[in-house]
C-alpha atoms as a PDB file:
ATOM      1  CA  UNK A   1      98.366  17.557  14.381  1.00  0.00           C
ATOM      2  CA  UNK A   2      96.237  19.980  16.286  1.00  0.00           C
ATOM      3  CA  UNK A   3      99.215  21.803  17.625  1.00  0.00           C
ATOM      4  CA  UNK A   4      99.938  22.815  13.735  1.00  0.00           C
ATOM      5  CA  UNK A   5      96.035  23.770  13.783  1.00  0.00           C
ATOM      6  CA  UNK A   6      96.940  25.967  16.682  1.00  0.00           C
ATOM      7  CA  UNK A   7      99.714  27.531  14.881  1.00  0.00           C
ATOM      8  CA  UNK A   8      98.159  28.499  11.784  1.00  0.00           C
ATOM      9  CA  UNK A   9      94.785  30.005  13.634  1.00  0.00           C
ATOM     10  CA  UNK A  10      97.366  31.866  15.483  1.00  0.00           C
ATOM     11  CA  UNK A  11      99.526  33.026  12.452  1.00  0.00           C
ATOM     12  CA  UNK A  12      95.883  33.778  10.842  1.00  0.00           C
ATOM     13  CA  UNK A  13      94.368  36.018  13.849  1.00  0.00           C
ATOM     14  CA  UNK A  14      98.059  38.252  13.933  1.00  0.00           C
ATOM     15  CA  UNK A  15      97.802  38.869  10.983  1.00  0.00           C
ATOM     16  CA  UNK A  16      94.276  40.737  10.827  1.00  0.00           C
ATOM     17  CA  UNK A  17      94.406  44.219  10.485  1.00  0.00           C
ATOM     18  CA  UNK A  18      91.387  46.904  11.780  1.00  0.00           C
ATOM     19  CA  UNK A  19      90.090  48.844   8.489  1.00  0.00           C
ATOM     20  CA  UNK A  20      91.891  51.892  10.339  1.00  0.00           C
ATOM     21  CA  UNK A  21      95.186  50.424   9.257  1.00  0.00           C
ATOM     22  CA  UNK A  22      94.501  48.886   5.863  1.00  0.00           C
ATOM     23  CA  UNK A  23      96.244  50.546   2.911  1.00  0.00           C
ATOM     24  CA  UNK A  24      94.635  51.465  -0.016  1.00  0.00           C
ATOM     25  CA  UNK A  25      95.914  49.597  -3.506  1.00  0.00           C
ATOM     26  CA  UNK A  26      98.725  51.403  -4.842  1.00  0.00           C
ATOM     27  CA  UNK A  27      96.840  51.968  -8.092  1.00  0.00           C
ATOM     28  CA  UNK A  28      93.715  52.148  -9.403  1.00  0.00           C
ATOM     29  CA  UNK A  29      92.912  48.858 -11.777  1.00  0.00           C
ATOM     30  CA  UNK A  30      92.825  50.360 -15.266  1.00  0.00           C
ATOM     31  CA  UNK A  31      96.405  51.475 -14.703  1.00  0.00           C
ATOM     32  CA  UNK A  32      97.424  47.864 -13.665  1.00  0.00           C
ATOM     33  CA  UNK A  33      96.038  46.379 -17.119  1.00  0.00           C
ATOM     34  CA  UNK A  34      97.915  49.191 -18.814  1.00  0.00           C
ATOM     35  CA  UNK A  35     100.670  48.385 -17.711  1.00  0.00           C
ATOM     36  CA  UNK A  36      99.989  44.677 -17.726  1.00  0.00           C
ATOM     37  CA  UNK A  37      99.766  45.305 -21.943  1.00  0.00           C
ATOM     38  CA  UNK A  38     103.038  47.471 -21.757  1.00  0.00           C
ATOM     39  CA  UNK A  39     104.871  44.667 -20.680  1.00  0.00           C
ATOM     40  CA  UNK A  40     102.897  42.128 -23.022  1.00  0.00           C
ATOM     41  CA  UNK A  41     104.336  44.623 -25.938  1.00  0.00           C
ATOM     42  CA  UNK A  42     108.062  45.008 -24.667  1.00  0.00           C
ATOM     43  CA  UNK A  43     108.221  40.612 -24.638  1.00  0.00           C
ATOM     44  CA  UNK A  44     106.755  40.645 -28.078  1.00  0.00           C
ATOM     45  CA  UNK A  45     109.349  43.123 -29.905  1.00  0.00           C
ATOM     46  CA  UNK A  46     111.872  41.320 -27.956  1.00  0.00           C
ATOM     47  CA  UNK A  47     110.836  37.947 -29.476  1.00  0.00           C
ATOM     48  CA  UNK A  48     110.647  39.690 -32.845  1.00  0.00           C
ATOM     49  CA  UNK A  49     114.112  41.338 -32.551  1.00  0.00           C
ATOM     50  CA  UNK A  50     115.478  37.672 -31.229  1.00  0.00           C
ATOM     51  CA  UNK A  51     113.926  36.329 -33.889  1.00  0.00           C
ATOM     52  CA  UNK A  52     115.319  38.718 -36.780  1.00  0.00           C
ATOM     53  CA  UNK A  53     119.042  38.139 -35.536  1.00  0.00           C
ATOM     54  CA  UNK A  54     118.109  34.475 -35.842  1.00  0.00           C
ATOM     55  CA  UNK A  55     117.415  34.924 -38.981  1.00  0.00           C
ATOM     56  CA  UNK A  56     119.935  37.651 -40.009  1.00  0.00           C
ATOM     57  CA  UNK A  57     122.619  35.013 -38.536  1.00  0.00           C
ATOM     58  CA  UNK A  58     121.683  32.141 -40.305  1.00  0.00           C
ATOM     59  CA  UNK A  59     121.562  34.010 -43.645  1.00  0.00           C
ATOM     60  CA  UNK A  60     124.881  35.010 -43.234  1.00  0.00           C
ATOM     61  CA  UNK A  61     125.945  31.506 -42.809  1.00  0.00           C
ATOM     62  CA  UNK A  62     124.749  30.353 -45.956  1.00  0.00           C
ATOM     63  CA  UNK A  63     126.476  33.347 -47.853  1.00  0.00           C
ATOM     64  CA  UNK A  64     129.986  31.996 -49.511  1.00  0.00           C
ATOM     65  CA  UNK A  65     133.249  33.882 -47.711  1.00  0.00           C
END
């Protein structure tokens, strides 16, 4: 057990950077929820459009041949 202990305070000291060498976020956070809510919008007109054929389709089943 305390040779995993070992491992992970090793894994944990590698793997700190100096502030010299950290990278700044690739975008500011307003831009983030933007585009958070873009892809909210694009899954809800895809569940209405899925949800229109659904209908469509069973509508036409129900209409004699």
């Amino acid at each position: 057990m305390s040779i995993s202990a070992l491992g992970i305070g090793t894994l944990r000291t590698s793997s700190i950077r100096p502030r010299s060498q950290l990278r700044a976020p690739a975008s500011p956070p307003s831009s983030n929820s933007d585009s958070i809510a873009i892809e909210v919008e694009r899954i809800a007109e895809a569940q209405r459009f899925t949800a229109r054929l659904a209908v469509e389709r069973s509508e036409s089943k129900q209409l004699p041949s």
